[in-house]
Protein backbone atom coordinates (compact mmCIF):
# COMPACT_ATOMS: atom_id res chain seq x y z
CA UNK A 1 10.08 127.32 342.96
CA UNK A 2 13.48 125.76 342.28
CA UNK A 3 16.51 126.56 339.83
CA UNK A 4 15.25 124.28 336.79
CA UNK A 5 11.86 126.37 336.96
CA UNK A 6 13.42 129.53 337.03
CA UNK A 7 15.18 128.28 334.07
CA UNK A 8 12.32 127.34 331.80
CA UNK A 9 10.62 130.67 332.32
CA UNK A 10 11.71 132.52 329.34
CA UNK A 11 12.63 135.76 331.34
CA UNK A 12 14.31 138.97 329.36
CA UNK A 13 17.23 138.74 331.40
CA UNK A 14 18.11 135.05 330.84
CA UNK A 15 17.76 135.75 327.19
CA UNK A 16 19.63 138.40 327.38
CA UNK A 17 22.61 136.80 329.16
CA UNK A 18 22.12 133.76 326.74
CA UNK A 19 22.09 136.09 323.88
CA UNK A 20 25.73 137.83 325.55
CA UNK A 21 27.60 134.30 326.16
CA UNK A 22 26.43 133.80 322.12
CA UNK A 23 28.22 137.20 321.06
CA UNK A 24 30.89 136.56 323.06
CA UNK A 25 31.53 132.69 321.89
CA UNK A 26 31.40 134.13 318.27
CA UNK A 27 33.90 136.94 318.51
CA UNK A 28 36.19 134.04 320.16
CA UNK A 29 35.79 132.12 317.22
CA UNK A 30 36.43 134.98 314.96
CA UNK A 31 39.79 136.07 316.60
CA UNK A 32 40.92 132.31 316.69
CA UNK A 33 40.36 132.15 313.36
CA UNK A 34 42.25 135.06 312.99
CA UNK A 35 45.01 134.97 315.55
CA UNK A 36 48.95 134.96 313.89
CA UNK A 37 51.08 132.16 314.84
CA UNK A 38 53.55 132.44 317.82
CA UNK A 39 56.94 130.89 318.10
CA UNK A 40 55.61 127.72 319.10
CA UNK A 41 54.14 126.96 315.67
CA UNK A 42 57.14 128.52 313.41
CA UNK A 43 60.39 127.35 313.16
CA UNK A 44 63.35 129.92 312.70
CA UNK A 45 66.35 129.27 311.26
CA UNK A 46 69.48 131.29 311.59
CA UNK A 47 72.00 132.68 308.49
CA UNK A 48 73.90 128.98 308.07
CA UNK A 49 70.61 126.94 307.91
CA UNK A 50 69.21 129.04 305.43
CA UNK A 51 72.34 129.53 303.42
CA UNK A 52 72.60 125.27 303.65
CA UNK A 53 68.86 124.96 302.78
CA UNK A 54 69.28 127.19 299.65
CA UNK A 55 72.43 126.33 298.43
CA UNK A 56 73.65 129.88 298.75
CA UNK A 57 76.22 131.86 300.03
CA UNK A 58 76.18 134.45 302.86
CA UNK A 59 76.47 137.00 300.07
CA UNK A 60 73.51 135.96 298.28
CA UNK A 61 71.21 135.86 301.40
CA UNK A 62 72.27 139.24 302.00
CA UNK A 63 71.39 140.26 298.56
CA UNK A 64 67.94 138.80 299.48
CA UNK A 65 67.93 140.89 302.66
CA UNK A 66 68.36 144.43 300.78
CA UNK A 67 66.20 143.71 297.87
CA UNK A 68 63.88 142.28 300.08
CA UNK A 69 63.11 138.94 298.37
CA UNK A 70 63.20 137.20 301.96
CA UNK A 71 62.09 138.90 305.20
CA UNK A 72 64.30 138.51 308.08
CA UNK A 73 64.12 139.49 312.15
CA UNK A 74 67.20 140.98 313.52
CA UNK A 75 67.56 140.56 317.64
CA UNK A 76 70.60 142.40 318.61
CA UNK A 77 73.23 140.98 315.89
CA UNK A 78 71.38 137.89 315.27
CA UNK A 79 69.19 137.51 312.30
CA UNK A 80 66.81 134.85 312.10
CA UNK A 81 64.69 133.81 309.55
CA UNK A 82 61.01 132.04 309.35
CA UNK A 83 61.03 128.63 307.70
CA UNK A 84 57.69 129.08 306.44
CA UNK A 85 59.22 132.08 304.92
CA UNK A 86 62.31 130.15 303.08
CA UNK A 87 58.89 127.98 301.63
CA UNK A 88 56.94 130.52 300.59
CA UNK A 89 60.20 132.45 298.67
CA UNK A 90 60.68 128.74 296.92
CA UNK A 91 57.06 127.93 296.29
CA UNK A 92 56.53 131.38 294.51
CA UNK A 93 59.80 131.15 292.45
CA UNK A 94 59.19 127.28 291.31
CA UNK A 95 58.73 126.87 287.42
CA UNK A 96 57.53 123.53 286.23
CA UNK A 97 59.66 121.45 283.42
CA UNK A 98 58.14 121.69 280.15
CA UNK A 99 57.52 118.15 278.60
């Protein structure tokens, strides 16, 4: 008897590991589907760029800090500031020209 005929027999513990490897691809799927973006797919911008970007002051982005209109990471001093973040806050604010 060699490997490929201990393969074709339909054995309960070859199903069962085939069955396993199944669950186990699907749950992959699942939390790739669900996994958050890291730094290497998000862009941050500091104070200036977003300030430069919006056409705002300092003041103004710090107004958006404490009413929380724009969420914001603070590292030591530094705040930084998702780009996909700066979108979202302009996407949900846009307003189209009447005609």
């Amino acid at each position: 008897m060699n490997n490929n005929d201990i393969l074709k027999e339909s054995s309960p513990e070859i199903n069962d590991i085939l069955l396993a490897i199944k669950e186990i691809n699907e749950n992959i799927e699942i939390a790739t589907k669900n996994y958050k973006s890291t730094l290497k797919d998000e862009q941050f911008l500091n104070k200036k760029q977003v300030c430069d970007l919006l056409h705002i002051c300092s003041r103004s982005l710090q107004n958006y800090r404490d009413r929380g209109i724009l969420p914001f990471y603070k590292i030591g001093g530094k705040l930084l500031y998702k780009m996909s973040d700066v979108q979202k806050l302009l996407d949900n604010n846009f307003y189209q020209a009447w005609e």
